[in-house]
Protein backbone atom coordinates (compact mmCIF):
# COMPACT_ATOMS: atom_id res chain seq x y z
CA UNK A 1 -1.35 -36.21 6.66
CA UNK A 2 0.35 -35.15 9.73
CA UNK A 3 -2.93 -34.43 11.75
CA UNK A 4 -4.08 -37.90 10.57
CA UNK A 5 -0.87 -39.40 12.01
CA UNK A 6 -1.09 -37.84 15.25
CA UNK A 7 -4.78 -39.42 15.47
CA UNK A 8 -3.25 -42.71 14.89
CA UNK A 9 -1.13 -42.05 17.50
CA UNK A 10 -3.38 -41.17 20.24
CA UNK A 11 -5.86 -44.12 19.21
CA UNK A 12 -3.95 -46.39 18.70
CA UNK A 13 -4.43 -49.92 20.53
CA UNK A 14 -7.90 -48.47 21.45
CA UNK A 15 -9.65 -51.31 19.27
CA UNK A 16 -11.88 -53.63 21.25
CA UNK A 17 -13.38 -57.37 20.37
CA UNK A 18 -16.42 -55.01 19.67
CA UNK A 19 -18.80 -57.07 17.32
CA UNK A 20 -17.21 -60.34 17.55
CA UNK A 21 -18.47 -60.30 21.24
CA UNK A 22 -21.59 -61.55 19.79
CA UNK A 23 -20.46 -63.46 16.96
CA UNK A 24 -18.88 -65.74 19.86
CA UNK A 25 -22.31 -66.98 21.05
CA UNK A 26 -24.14 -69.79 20.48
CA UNK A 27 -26.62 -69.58 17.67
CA UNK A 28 -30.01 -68.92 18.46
CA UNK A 29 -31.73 -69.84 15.06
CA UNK A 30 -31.81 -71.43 11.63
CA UNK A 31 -31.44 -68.20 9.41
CA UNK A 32 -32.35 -69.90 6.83
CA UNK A 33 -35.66 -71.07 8.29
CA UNK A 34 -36.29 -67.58 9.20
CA UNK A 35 -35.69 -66.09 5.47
CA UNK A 36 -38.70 -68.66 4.41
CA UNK A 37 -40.77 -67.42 7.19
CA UNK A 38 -40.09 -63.35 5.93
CA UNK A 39 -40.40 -64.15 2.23
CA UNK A 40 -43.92 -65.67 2.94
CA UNK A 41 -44.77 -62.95 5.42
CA UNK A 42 -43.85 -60.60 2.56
CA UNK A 43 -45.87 -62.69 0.21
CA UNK A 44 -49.43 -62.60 2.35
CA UNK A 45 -48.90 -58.96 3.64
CA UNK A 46 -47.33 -56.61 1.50
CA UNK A 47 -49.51 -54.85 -0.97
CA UNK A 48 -46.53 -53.69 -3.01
CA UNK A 49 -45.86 -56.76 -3.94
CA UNK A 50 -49.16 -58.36 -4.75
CA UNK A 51 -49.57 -55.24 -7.00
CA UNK A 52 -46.25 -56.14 -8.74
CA UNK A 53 -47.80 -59.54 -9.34
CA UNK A 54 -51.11 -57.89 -10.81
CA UNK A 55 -49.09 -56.38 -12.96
CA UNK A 56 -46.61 -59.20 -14.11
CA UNK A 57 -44.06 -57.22 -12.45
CA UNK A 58 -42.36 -59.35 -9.65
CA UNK A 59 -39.72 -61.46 -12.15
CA UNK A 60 -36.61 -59.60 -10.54
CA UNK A 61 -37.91 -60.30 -6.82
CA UNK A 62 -38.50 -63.96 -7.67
CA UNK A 63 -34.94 -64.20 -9.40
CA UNK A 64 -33.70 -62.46 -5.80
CA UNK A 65 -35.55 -64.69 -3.78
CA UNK A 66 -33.41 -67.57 -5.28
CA UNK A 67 -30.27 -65.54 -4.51
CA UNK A 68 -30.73 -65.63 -0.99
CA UNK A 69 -32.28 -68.64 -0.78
CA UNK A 70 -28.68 -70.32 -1.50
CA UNK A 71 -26.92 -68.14 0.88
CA UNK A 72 -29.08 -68.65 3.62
CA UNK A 73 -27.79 -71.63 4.87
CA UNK A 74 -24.29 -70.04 6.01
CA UNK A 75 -25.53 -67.05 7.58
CA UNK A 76 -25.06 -67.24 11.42
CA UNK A 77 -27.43 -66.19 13.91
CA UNK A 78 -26.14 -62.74 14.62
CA UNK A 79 -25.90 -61.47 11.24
CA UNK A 80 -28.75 -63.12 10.26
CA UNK A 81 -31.17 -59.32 11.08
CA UNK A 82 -28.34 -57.69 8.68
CA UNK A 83 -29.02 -60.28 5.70
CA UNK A 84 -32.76 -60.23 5.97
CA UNK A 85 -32.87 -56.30 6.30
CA UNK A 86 -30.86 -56.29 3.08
CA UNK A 87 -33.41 -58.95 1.13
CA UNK A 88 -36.01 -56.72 1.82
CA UNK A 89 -34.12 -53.12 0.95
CA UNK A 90 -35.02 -54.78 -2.66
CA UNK A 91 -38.75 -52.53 -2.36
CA UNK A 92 -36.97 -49.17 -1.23
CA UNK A 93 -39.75 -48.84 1.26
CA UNK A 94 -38.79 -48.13 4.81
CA UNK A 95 -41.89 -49.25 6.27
CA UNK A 96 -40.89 -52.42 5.13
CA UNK A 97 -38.04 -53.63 7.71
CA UNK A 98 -36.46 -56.10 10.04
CA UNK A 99 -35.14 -55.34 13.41
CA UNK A 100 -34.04 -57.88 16.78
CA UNK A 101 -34.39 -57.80 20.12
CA UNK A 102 -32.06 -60.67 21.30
CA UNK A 103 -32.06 -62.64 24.29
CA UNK A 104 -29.26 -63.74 26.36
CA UNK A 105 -28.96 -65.93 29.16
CA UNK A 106 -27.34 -64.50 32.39
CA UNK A 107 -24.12 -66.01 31.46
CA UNK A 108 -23.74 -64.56 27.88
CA UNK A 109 -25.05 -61.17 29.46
CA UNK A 110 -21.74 -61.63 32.10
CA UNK A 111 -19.47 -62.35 29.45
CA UNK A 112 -20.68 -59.33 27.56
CA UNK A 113 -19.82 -57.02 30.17
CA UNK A 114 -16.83 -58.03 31.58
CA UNK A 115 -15.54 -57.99 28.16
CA UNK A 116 -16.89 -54.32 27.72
CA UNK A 117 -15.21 -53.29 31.21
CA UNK A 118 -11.76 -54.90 31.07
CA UNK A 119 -11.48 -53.00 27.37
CA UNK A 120 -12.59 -49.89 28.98
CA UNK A 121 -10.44 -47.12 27.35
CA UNK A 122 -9.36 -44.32 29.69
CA UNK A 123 -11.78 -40.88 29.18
CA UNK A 124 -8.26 -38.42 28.48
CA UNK A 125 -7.57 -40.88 25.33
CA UNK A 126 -11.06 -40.43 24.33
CA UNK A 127 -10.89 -36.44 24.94
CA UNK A 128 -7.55 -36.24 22.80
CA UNK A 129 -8.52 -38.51 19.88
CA UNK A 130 -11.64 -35.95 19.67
CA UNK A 131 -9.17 -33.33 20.14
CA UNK A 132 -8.01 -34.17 16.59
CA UNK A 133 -10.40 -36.55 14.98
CA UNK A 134 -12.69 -33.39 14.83
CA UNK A 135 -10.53 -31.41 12.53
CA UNK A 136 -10.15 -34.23 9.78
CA UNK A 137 -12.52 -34.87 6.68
CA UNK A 138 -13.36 -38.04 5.93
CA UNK A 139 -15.32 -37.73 2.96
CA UNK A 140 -17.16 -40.91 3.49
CA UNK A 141 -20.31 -39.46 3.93
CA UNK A 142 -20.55 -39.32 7.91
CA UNK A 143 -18.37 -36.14 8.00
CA UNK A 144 -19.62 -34.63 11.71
CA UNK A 145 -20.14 -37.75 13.24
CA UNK A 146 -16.68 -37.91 14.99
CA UNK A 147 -17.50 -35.83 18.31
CA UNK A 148 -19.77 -35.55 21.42
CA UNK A 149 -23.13 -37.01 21.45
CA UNK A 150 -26.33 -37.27 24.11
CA UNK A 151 -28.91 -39.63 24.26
CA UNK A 152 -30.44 -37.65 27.64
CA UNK A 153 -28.76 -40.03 29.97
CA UNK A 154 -25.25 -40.35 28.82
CA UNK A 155 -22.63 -38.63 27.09
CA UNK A 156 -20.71 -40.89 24.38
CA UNK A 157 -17.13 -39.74 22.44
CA UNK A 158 -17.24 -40.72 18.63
CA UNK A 159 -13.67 -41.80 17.40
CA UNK A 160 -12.51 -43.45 14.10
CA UNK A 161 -10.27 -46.21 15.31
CA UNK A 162 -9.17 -48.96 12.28
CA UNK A 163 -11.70 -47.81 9.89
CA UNK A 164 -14.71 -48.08 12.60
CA UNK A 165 -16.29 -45.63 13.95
CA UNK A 166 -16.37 -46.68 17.76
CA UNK A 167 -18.90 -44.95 20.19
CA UNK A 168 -17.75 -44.76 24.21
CA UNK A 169 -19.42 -43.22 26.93
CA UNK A 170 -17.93 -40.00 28.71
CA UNK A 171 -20.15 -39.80 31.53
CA UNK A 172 -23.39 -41.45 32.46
CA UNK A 173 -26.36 -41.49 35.33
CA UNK A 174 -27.09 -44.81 34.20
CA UNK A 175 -25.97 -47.74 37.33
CA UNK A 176 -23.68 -50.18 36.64
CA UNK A 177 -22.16 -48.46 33.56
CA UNK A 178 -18.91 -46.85 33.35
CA UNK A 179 -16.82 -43.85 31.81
CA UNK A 180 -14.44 -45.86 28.81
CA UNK A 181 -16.98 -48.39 28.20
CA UNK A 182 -18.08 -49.41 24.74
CA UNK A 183 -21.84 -48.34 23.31
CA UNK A 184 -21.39 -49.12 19.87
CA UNK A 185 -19.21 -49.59 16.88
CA UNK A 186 -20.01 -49.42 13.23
CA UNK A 187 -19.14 -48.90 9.49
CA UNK A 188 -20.44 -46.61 6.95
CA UNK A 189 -22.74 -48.07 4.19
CA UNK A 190 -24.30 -45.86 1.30
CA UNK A 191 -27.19 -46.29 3.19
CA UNK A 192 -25.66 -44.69 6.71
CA UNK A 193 -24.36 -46.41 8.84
CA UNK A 194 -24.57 -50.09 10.37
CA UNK A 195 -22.87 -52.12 13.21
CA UNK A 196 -23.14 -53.38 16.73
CA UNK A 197 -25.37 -51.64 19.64
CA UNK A 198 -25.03 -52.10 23.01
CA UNK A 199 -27.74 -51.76 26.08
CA UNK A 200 -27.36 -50.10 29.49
CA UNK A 201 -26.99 -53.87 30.17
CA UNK A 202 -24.20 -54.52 27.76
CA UNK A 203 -26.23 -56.71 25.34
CA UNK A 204 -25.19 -56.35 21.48
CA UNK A 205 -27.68 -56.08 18.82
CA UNK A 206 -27.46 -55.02 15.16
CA UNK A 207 -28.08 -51.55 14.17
CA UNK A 208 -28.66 -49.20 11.28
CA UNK A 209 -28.85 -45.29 10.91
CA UNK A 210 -27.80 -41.93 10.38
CA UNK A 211 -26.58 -38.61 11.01
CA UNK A 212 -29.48 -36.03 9.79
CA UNK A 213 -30.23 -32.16 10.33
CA UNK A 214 -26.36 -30.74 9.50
CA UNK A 215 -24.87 -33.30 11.65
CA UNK A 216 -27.12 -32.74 15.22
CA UNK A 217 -29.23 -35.50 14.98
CA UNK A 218 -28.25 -39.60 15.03
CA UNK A 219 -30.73 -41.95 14.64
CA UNK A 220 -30.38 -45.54 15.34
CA UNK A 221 -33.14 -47.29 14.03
CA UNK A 222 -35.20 -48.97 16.92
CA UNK A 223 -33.08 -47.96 19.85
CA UNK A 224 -31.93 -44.44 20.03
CA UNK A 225 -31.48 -41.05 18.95
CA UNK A 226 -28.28 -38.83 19.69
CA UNK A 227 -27.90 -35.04 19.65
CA UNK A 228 -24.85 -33.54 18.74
CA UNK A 229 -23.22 -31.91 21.66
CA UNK A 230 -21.61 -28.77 19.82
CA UNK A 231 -19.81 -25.49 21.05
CA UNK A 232 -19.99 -24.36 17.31
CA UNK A 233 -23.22 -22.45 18.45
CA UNK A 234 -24.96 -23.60 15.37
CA UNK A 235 -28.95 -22.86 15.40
CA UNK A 236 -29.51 -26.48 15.00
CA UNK A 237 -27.18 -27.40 17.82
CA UNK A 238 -28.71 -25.18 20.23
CA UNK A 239 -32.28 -25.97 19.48
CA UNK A 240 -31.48 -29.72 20.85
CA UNK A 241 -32.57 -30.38 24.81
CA UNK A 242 -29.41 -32.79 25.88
CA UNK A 243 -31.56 -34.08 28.61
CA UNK A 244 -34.57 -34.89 26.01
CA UNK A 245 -32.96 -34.99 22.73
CA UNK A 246 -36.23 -35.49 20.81
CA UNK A 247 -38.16 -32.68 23.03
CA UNK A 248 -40.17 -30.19 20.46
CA UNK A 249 -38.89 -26.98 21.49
CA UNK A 250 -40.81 -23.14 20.29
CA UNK A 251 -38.78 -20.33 19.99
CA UNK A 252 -39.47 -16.68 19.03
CA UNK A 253 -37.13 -15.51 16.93
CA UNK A 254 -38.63 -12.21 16.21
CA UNK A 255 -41.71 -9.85 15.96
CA UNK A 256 -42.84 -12.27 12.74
CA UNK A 257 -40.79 -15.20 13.02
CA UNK A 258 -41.62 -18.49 15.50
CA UNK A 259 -39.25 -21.37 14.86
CA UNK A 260 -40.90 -24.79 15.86
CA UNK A 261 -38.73 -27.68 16.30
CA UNK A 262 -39.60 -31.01 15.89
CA UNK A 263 -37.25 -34.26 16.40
CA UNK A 264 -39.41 -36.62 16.47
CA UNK A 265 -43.29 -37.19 15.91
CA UNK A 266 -42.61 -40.14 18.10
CA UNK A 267 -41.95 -37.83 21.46
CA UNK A 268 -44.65 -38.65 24.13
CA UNK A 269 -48.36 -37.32 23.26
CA UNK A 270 -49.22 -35.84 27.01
CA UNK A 271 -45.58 -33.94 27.04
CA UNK A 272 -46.37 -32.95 23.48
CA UNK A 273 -49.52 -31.34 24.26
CA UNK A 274 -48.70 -29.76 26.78
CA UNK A 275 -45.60 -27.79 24.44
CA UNK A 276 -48.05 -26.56 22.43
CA UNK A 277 -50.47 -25.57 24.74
CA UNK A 278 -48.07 -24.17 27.08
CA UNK A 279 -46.43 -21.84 23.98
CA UNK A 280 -50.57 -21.59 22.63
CA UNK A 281 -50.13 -18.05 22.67
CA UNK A 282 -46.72 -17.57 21.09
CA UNK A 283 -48.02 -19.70 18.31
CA UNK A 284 -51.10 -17.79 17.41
CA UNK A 285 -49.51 -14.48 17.47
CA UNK A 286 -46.40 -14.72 14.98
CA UNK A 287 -47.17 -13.85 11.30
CA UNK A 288 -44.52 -16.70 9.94
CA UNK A 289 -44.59 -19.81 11.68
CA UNK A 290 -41.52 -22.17 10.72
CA UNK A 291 -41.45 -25.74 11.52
CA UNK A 292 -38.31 -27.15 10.99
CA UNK A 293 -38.56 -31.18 10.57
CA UNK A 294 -35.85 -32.22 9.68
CA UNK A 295 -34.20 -35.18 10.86
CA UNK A 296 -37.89 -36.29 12.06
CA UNK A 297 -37.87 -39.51 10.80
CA UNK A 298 -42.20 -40.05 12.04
CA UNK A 299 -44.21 -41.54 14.51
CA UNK A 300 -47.35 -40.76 15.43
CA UNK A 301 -50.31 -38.31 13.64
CA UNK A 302 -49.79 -35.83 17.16
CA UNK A 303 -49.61 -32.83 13.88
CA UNK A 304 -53.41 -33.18 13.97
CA UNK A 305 -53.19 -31.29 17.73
CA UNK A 306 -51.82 -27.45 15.76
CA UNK A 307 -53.37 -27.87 12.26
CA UNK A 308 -56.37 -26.08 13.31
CA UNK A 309 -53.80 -23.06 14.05
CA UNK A 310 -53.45 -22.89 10.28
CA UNK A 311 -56.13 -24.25 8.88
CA UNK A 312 -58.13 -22.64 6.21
CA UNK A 313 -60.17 -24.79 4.52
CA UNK A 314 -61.40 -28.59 6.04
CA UNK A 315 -59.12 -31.83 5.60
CA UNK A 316 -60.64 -33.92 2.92
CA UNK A 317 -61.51 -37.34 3.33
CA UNK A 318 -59.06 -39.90 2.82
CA UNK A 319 -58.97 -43.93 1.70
CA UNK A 320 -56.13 -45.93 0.38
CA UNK A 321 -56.08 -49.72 -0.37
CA UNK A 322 -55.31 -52.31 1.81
CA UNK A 323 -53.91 -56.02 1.10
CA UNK A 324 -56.57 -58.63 2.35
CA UNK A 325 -54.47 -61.07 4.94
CA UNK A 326 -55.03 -62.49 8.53
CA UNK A 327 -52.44 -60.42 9.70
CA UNK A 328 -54.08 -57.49 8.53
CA UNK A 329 -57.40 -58.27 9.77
CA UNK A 330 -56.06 -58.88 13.52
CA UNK A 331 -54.09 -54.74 13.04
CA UNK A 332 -57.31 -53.59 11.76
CA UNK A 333 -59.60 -55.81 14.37
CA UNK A 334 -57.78 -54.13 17.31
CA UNK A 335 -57.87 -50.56 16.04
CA UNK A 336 -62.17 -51.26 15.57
CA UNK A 337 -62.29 -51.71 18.95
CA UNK A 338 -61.70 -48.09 19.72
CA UNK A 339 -63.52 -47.03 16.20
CA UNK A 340 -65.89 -49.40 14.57
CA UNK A 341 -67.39 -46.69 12.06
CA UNK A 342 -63.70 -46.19 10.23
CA UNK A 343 -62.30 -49.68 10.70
CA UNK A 344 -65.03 -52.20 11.04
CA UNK A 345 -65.93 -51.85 7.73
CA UNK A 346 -62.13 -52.57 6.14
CA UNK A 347 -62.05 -55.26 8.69
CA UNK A 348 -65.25 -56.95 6.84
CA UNK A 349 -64.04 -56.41 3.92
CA UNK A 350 -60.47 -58.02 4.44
CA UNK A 351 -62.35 -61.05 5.94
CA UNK A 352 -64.67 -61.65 2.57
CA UNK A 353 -61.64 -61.10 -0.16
CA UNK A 354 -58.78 -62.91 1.34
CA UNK A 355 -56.07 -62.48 -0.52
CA UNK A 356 -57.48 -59.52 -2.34
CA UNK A 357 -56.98 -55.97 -2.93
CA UNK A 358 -59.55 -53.79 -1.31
CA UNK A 359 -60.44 -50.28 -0.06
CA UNK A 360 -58.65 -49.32 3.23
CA UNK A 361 -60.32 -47.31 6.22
CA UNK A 362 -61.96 -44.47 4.92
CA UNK A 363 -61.11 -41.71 7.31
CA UNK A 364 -63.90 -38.77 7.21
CA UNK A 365 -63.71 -35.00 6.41
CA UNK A 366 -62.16 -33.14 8.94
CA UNK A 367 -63.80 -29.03 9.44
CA UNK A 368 -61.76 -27.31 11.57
CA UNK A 369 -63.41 -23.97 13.33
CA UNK A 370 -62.30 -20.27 12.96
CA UNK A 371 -59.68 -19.84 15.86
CA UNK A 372 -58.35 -16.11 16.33
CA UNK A 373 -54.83 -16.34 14.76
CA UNK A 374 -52.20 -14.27 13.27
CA UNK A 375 -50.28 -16.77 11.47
CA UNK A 376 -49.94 -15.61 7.39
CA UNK A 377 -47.30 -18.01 5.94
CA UNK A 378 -46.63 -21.39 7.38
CA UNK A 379 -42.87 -22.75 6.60
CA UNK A 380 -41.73 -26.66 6.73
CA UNK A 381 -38.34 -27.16 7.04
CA UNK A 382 -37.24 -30.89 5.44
CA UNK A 383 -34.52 -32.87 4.80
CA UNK A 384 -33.99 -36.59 3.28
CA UNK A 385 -34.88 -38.11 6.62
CA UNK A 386 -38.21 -36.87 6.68
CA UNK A 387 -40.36 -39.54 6.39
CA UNK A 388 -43.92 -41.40 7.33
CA UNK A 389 -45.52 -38.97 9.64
CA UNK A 390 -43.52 -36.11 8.97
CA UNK A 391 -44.50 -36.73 4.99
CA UNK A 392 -48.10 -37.15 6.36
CA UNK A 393 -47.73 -33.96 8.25
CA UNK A 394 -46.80 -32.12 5.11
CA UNK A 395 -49.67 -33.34 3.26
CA UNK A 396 -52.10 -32.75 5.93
CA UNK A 397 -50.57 -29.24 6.23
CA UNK A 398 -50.99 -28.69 2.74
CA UNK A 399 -54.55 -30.29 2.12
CA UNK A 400 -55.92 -27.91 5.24
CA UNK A 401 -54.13 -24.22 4.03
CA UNK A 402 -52.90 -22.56 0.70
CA UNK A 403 -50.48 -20.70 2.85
CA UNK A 404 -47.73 -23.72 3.49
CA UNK A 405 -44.72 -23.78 1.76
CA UNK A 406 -42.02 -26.75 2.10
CA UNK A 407 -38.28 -25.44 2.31
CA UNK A 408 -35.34 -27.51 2.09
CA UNK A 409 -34.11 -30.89 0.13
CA UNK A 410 -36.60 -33.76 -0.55
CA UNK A 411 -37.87 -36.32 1.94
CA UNK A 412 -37.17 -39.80 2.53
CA UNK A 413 -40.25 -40.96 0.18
CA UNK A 414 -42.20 -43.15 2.64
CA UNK A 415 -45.54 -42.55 2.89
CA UNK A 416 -47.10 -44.40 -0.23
CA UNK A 417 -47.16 -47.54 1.53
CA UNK A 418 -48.35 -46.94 5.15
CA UNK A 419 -49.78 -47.58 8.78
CA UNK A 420 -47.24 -50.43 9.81
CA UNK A 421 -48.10 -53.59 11.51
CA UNK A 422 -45.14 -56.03 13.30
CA UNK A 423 -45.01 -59.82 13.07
CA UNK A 424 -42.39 -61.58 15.35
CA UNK A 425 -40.34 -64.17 13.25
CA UNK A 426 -39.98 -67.67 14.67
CA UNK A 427 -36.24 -66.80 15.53
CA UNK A 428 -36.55 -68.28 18.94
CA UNK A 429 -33.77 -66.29 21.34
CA UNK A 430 -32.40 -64.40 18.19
CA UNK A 431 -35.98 -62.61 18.79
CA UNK A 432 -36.04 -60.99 15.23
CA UNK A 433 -39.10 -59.01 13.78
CA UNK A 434 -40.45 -58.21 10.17
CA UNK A 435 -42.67 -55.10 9.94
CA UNK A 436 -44.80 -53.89 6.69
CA UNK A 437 -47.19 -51.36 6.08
CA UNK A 438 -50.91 -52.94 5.43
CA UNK A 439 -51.98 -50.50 3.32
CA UNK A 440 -51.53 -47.72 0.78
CA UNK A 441 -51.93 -43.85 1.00
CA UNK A 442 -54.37 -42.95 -1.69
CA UNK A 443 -56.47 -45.21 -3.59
CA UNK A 444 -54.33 -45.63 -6.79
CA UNK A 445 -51.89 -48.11 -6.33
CA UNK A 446 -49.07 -47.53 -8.39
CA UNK A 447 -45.62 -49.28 -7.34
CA UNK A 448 -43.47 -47.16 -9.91
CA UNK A 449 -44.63 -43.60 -9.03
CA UNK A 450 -45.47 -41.83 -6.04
CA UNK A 451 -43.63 -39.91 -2.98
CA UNK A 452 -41.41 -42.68 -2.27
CA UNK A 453 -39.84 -42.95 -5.24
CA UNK A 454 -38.69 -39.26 -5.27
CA UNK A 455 -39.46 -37.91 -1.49
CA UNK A 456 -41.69 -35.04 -1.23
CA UNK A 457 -40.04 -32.33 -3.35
CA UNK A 458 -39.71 -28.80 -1.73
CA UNK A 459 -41.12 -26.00 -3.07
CA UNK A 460 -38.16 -23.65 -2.28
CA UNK A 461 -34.95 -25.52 -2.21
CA UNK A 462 -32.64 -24.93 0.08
CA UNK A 463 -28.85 -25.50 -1.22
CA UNK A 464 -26.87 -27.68 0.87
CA UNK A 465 -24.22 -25.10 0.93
CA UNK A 466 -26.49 -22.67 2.77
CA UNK A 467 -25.23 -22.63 6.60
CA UNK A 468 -28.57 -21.45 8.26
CA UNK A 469 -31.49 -22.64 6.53
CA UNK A 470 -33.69 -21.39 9.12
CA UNK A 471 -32.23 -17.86 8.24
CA UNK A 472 -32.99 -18.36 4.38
CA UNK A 473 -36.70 -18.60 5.09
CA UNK A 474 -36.66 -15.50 7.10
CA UNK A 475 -35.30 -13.66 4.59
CA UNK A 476 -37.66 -15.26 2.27
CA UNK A 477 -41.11 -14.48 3.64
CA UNK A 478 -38.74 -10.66 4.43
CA UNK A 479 -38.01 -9.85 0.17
CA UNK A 480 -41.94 -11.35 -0.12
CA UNK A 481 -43.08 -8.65 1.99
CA UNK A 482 -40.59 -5.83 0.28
């Protein structure tokens, strides 16, 4: 109690107008115009759905589409993202989503940041109230997120200040921003966190995420991710670049131990590359190669660059099922460009069964050649943010070796429904967008089972209460060897 009071003390009168900055705008659409336009994009696009039809399932989506229906009409433009994004949480799929880009005129951009500068709050408050907001336990689920964080370019304090949690900025090479200023505020949700986000150019926009990967990594959904700036000296601090926070790094860790680190399967493919291939020998000659994943949220299928490293056996083909819609066909039209034998069949397809179920791309068998390697035991390192390409990676890794083990707690669970496609809402400055996956990742369609009901389930759990995972599977593959 007394540390808490002295906390109260220190940030006291440090509360900004913060998210009402926005609310104070004009409105820049009819939410309720814009619900209509996601239910029916949901309706013509999302295969989950039709399958729940098939199956006389959808009775409890219908009866929600009614419930928002009649609160649609009171929801202002700038929480209108928040209520749609919570409509469609109803499928539990995270490739289903709703994010905004908003536009502001010069004048609303002006107002923004002089309000942001004149409640600047002075950098030795900040430094005290982490002085002492680090030592207290919250217990609300974002424990660790009160501290320093880098997103590469700036440095940002985390405080608690009237049950927010209130992000400034340290120190910054960004122009035209400024020690003290504001870069976000939220509130914690059972979900993570959500709130209000701020540019470089001081324009709000509403946000979602979470701290992952024992507090090192925060992810903002569709605008950032944050490392943890910590003189703990954890493992997982110190494998984080704070100029490149989502930079794959390769470490040796001993004569039979390589510890690969991976953010983000969204980090640039040439830079990627050239990791591995720079740290091409390091990789071939260690006995136990550990990738540790977690907080990798997905991206892109850059995995496919290493797997011959590991590979044993050849990839099998793959085909899913795919949702016939126009939407579809134009994703599925542009990737045929590039590869007409995989895609220009699904694209004929979706345009003769409109409104159909049908077979997705089928992508090929994949033989991978012999390549000299020492590399016995391959290690994946997870936790619940794992998701899309990371759960993709850890299928792929599986399907092409018998030597991969997965380590840790269960993923996300969302790679059953898959390869996403974006649709801009009409939403006019309020610029908000509706994303869904087209298709499925295997051929049975199956709403009720499946990885993203329960995540990917390890194969040696890791306890929570274990303080260096990374260790644990050292020792592992060390009493296998005994």
């Amino acid at each position: 109690m007394y540390i808490k009071m002295k906390i109260s003390r220190f940030i006291i009168g440090l509360a900004l107008v913060g998210v009402n900055i926005s609310y104070a705008q004009t409105e820049k659409c009819d939410c309720s115009a814009v619900f209509e336009e996601l239910v029916q994009g949901v309706e013509d696009n999302y295969i989950y759905l039709a399958q729940l039809r098939l199956d006389g399932n959808a009775q409890q989506y219908d009866a929600r589409i009614e419930e928002y229906r009649a609160k649609a009409g009171d929801i202002k433009s700038s929480s209108c993202t928040e209520f749609l994004t919570d409509f469609v949480r109803y499928f539990e799929d995270g490739h289903l989503f709703v994010y905004e880009q908003p536009k502001y005129t010069d004048g609303e951009t002006d107002d923004f940041r002089q309000n942001i500068k004149k409640s600047k709050v002075d950098v030795k408050v900040l430094q005290q109230a982490l002085k002492f907001g680090e030592m207290v336990i919250e217990n609300d689920g974002l424990d660790g997120i009160v501290g320093k964080w880098t997103d590469g370019s700036s440095e940002f304090a985390i405080v608690k200040d009237e049950g927010k949690y209130k992000a400034y900025i340290l120190n910054t090479d960004k122009e035209g921003v400024e020690p003290g200023e504001l870069k976000a505020e939220f509130i914690r949700t059972k979900h993570g966190f959500k709130g209000t986000y701020y540019s470089y150019g001081h324009q709000p926009r509403y946000m979602e995420g979470n701290i992952y990967k024992e507090k090192t990594l925060l992810k903002i959904i569709g605008a950032s991710v944050w490392g943890k700036v910590d003189s703990s000296g954890s493992r997982e601090a110190k494998m984080i670049n704070r100029k490149d926070v989502t930079q794959p790094r390769i470490v040796k860790l001993d004569e039979e131990n390589t510890l690969f680190s991976i953010p983000s399967f969204s980090y640039d493919y040439n830079k990627f590359i050239k990791i591995v291939l720079d740290n091409e020998e390091l990789l071939r000659n260690t006995t136990n190669l550990i990738f540790d994943i977690r907080g990798n949220t997905g991206g892109n299928g850059v995995y496919h660059s290493f797997l011959g490293l590991y590979a044993d056996r050849p990839k099998p083909a793959n085909q899913g099922k795919v949702l016939a819609s126009q939407a579809t066909l134009a994703y599925f039209e542009r990737f045929a460009k590039n590869s007409k034998r995989v895609y220009g069949p699904v694209a004929d397809r979706i345009k003769n069964n409109m409104g159909q179920i049908v077979d997705g791309p089928l992508f090929p068998k994949k033989k991978y050649k012999p390549e000299e390697s020492k590399i016995k035991n391959v290690a994946i390192l997870t936790d619940n943010a794992c998701a899309s390409a990371s759960e993709s990676f850890i299928l792929h890794s599986k399907q092409v070796s018998g030597n991969v083990k997965t380590f840790g707690s269960p993923t996300y669970g969302m790679i059953d429904y898959t390869s996403v496609n974006v649709l801009k809402l009409n939403s006019g400055d309020q610029s908000i967008f509706f994303g869904y996956p087209t298709g499925t990742w295997h051929k049975e369609v199956i709403p009720e089972k499946g990885y993203n009901k329960t995540g990917i389930i390890p194969d040696i759990p890791i306890d929570t209460s274990v303080a260096d995972k990374v260790q644990f599977i050292v020792d592992y593959y060390k009493h296998q060897k005994e």
